[in-house]
ModelCIF file with pLDDT and N, C-alpha, C, O atoms, coordinates in Angstrom:
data_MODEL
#
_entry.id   MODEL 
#
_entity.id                         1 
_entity.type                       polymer 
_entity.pdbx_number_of_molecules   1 
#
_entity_poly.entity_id                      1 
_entity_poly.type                           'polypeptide(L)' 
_entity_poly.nstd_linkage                   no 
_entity_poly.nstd_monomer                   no 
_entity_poly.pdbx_seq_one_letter_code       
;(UNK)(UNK)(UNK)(UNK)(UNK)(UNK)(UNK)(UNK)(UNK)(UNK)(UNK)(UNK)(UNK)(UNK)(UNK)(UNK)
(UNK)(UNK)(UNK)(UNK)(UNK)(UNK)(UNK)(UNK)(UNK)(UNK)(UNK)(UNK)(UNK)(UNK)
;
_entity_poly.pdbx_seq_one_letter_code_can   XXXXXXXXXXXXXXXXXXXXXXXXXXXXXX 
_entity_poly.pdbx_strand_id                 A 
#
loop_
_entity_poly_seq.entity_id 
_entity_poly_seq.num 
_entity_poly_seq.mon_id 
_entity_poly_seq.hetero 
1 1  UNK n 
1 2  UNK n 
1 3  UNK n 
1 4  UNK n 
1 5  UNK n 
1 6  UNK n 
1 7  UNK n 
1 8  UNK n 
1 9  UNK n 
1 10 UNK n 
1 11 UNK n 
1 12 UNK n 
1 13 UNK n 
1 14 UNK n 
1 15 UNK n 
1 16 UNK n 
1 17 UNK n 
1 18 UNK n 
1 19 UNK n 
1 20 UNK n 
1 21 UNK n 
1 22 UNK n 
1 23 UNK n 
1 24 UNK n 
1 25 UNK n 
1 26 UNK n 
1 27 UNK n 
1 28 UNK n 
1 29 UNK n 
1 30 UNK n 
#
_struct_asym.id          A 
_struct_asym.entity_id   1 
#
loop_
_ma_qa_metric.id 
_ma_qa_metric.mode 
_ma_qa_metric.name 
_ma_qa_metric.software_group_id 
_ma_qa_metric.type 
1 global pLDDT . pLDDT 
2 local  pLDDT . pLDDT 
#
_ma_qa_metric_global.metric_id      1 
_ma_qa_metric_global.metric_value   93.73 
_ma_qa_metric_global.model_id       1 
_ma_qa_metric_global.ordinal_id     1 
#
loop_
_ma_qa_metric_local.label_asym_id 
_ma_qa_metric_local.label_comp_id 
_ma_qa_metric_local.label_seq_id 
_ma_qa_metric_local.metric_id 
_ma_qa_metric_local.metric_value 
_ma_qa_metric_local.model_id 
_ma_qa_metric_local.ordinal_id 
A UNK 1  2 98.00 1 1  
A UNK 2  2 98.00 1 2  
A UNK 3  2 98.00 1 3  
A UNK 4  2 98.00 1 4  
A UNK 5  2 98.00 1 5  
A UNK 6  2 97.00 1 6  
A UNK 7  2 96.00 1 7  
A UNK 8  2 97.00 1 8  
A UNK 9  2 97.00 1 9  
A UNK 10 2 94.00 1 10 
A UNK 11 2 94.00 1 11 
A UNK 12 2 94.00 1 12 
A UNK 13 2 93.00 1 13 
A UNK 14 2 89.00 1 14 
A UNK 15 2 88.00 1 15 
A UNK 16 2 77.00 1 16 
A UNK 17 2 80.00 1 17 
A UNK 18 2 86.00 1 18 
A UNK 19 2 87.00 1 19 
A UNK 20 2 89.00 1 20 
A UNK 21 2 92.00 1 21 
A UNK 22 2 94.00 1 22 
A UNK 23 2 95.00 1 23 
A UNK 24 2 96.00 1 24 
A UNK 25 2 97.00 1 25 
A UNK 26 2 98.00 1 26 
A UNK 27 2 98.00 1 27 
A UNK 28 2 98.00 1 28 
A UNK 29 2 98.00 1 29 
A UNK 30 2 98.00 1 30 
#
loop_
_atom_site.group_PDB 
_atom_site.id 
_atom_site.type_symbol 
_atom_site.label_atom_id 
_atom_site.label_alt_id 
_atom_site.label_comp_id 
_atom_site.label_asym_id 
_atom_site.label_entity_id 
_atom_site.label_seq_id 
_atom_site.pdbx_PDB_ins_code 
_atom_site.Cartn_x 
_atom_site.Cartn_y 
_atom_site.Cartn_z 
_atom_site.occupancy 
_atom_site.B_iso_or_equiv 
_atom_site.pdbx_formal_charge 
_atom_site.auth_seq_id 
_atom_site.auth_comp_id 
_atom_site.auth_asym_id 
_atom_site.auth_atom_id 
_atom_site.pdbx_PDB_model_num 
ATOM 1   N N  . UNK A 1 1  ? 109.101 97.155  106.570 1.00 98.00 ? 1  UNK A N  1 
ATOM 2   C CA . UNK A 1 1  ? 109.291 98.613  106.504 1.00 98.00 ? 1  UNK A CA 1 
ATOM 3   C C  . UNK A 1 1  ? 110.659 98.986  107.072 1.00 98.00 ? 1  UNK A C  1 
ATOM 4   O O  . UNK A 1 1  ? 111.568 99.667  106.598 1.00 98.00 ? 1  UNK A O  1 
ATOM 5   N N  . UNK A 1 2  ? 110.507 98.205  108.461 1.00 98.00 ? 2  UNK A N  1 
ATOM 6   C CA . UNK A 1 2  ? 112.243 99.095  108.810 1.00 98.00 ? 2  UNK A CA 1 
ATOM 7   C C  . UNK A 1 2  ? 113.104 98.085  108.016 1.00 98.00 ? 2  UNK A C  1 
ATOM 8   O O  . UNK A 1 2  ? 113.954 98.911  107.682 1.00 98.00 ? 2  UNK A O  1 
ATOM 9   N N  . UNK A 1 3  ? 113.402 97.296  107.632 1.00 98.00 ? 3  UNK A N  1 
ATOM 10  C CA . UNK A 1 3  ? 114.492 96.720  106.412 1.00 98.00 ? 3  UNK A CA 1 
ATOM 11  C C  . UNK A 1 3  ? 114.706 97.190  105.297 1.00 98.00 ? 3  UNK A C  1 
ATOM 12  O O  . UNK A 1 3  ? 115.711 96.916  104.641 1.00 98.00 ? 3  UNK A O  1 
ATOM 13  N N  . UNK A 1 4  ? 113.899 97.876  104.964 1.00 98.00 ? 4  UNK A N  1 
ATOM 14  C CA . UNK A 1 4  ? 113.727 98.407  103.530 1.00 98.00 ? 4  UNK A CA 1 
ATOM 15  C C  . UNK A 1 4  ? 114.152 99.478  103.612 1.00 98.00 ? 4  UNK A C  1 
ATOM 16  O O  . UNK A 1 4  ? 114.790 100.043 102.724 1.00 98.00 ? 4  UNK A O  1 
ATOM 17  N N  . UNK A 1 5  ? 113.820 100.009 104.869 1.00 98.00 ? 5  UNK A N  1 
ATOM 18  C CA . UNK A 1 5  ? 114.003 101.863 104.999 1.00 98.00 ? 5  UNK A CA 1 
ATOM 19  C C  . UNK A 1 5  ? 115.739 101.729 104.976 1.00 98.00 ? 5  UNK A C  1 
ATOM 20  O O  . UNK A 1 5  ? 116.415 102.365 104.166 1.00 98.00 ? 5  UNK A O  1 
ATOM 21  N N  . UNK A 1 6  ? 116.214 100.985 105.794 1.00 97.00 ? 6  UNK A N  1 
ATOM 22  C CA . UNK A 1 6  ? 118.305 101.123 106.181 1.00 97.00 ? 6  UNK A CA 1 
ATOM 23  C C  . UNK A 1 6  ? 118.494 100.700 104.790 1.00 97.00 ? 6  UNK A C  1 
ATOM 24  O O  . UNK A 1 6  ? 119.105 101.508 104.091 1.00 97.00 ? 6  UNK A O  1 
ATOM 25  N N  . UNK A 1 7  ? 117.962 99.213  104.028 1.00 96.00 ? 7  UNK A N  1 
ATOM 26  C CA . UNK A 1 7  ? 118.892 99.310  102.695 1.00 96.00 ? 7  UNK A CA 1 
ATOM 27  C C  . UNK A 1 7  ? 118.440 100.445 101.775 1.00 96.00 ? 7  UNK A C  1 
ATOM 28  O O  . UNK A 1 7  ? 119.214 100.511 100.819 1.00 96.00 ? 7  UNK A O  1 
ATOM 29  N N  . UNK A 1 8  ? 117.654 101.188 101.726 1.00 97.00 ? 8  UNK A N  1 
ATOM 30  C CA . UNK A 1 8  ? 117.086 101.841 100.931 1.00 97.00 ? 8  UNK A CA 1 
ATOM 31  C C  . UNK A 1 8  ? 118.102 103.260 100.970 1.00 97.00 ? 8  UNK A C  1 
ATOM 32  O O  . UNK A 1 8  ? 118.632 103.978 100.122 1.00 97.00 ? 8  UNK A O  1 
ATOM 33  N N  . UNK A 1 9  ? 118.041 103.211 102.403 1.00 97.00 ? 9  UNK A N  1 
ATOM 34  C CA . UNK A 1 9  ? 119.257 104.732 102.722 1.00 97.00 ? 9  UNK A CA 1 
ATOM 35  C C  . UNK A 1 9  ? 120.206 104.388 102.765 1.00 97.00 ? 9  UNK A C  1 
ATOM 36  O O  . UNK A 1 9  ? 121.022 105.307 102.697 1.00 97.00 ? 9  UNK A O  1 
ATOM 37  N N  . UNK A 1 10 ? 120.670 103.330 102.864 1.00 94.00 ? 10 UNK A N  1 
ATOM 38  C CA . UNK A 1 10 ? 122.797 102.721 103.011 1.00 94.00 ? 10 UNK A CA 1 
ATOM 39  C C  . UNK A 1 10 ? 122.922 102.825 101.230 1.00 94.00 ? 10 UNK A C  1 
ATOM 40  O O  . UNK A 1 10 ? 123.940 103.328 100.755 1.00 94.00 ? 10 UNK A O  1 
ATOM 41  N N  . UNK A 1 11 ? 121.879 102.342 100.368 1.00 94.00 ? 11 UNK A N  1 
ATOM 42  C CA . UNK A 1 11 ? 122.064 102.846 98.800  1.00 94.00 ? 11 UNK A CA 1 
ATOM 43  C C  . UNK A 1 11 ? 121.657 104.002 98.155  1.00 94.00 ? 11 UNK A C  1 
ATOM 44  O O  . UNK A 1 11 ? 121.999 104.181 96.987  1.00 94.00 ? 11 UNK A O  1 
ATOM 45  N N  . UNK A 1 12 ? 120.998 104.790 98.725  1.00 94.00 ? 12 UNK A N  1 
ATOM 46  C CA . UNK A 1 12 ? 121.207 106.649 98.659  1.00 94.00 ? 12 UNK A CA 1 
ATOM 47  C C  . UNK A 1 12 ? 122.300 106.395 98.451  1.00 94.00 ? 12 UNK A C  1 
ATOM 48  O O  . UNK A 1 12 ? 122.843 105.974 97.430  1.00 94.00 ? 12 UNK A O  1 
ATOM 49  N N  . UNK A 1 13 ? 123.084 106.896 100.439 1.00 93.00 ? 13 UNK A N  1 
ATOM 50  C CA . UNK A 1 13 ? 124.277 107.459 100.678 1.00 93.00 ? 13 UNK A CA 1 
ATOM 51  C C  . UNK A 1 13 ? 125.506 106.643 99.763  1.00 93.00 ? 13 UNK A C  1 
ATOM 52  O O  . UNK A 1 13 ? 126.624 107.050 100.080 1.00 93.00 ? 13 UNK A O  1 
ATOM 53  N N  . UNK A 1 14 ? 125.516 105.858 98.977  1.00 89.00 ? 14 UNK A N  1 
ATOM 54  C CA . UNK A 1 14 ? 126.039 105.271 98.145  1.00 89.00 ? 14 UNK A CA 1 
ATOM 55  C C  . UNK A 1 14 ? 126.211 105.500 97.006  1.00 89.00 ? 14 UNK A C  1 
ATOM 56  O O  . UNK A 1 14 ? 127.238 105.317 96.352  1.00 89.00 ? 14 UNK A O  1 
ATOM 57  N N  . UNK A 1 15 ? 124.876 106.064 96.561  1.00 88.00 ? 15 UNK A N  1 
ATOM 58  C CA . UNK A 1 15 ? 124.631 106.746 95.436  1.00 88.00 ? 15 UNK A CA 1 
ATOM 59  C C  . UNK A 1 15 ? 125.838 107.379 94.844  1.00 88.00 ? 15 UNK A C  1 
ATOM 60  O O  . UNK A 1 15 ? 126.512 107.911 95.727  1.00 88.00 ? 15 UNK A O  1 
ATOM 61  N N  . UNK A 1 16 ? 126.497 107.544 93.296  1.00 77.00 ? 16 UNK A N  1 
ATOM 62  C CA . UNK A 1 16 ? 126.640 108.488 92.643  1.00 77.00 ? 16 UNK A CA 1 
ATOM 63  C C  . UNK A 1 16 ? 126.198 108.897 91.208  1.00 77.00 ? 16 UNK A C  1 
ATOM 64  O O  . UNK A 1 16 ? 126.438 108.216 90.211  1.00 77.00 ? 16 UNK A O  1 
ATOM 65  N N  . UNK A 1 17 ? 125.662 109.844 91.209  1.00 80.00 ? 17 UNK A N  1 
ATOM 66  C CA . UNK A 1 17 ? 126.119 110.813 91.312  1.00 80.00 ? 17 UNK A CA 1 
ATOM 67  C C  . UNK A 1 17 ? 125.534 111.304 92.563  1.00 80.00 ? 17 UNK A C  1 
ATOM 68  O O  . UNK A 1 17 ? 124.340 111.056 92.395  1.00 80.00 ? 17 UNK A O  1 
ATOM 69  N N  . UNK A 1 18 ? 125.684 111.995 94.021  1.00 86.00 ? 18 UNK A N  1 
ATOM 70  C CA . UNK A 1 18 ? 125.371 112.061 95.054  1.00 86.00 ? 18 UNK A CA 1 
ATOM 71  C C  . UNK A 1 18 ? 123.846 112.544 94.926  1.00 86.00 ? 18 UNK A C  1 
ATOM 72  O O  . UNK A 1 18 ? 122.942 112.039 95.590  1.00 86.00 ? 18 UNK A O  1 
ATOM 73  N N  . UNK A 1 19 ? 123.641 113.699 93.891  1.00 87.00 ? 19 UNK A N  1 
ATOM 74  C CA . UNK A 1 19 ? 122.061 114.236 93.952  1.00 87.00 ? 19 UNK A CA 1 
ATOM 75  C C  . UNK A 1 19 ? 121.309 113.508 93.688  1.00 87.00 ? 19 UNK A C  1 
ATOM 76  O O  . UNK A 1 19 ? 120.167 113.649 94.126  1.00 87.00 ? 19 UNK A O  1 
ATOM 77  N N  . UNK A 1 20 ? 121.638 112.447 92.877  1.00 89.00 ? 20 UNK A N  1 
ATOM 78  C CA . UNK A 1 20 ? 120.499 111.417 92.874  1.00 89.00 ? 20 UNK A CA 1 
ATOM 79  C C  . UNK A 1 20 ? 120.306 110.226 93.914  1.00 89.00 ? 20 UNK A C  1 
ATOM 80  O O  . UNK A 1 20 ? 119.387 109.421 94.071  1.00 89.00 ? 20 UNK A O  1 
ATOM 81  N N  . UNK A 1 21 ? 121.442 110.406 94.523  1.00 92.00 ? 21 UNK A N  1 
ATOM 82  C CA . UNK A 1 21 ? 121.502 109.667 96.010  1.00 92.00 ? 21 UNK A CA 1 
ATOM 83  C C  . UNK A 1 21 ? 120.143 110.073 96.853  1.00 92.00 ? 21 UNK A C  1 
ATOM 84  O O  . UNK A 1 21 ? 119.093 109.498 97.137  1.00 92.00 ? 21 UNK A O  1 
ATOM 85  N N  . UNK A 1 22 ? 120.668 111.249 97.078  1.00 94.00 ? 22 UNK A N  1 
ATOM 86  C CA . UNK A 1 22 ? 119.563 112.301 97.596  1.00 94.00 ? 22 UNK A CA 1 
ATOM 87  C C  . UNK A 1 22 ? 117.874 112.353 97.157  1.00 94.00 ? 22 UNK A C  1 
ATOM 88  O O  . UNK A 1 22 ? 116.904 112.698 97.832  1.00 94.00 ? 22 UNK A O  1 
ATOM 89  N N  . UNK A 1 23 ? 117.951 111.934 95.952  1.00 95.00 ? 23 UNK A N  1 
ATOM 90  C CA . UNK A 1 23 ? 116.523 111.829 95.585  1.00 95.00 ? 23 UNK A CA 1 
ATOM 91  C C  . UNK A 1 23 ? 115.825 110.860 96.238  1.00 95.00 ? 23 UNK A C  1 
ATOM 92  O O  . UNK A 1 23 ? 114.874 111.016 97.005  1.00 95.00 ? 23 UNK A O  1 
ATOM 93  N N  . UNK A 1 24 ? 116.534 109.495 95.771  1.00 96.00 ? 24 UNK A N  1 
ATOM 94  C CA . UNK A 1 24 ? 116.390 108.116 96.447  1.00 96.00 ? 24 UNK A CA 1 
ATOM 95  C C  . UNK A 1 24 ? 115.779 108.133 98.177  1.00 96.00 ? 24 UNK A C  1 
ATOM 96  O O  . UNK A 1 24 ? 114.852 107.602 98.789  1.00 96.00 ? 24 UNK A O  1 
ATOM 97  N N  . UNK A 1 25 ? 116.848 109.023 98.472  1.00 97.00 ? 25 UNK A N  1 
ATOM 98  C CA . UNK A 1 25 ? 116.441 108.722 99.722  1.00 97.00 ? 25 UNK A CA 1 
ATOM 99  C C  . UNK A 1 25 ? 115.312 109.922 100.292 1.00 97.00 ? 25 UNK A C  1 
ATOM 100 O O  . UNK A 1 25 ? 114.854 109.738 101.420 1.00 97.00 ? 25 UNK A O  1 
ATOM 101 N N  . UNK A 1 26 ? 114.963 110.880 99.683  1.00 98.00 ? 26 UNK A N  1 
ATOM 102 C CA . UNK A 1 26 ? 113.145 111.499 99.643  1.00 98.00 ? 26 UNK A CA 1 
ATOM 103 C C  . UNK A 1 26 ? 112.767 110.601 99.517  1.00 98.00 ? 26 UNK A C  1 
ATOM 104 O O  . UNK A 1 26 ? 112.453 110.067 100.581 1.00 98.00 ? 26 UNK A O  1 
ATOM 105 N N  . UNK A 1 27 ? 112.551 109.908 98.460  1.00 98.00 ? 27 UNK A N  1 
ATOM 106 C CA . UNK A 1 27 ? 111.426 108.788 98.641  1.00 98.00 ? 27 UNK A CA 1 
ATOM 107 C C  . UNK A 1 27 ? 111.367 108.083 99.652  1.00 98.00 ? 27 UNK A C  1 
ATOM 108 O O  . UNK A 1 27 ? 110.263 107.914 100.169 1.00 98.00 ? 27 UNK A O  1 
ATOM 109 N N  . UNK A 1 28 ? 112.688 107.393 100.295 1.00 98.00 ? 28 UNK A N  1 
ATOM 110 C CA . UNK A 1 28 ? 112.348 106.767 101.279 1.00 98.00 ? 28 UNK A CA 1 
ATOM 111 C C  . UNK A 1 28 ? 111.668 107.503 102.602 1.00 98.00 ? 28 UNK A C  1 
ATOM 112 O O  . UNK A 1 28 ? 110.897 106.868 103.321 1.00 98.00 ? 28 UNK A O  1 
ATOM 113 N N  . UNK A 1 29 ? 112.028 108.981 102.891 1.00 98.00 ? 29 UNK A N  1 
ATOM 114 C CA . UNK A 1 29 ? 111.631 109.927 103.891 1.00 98.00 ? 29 UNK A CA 1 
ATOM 115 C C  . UNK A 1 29 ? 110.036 109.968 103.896 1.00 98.00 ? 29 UNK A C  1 
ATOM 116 O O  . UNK A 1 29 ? 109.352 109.649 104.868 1.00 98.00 ? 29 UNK A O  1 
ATOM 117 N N  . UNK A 1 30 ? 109.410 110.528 102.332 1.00 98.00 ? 30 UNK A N  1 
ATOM 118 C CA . UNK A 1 30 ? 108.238 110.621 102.423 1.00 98.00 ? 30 UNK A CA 1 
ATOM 119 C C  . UNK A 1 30 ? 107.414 109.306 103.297 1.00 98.00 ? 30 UNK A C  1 
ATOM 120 O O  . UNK A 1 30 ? 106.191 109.328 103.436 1.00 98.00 ? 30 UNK A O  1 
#
């Protein structure tokens, strides 16, 4: 869980186009 959660959000904030960055990382939040 916590490994998954940092790569999961270091490839959000990576993301572009940024809003779908953002989506990515809801999922990981929920």
């Amino acid at each position: 869980v916590m490994a998954a959660l940092v790569v999961v959000v270091a490839a959000a904030a990576l993301w572009r186009p940024t809003r779908l960055g953002a989506v990515l990382l809801a999922g990981a939040i929920i």
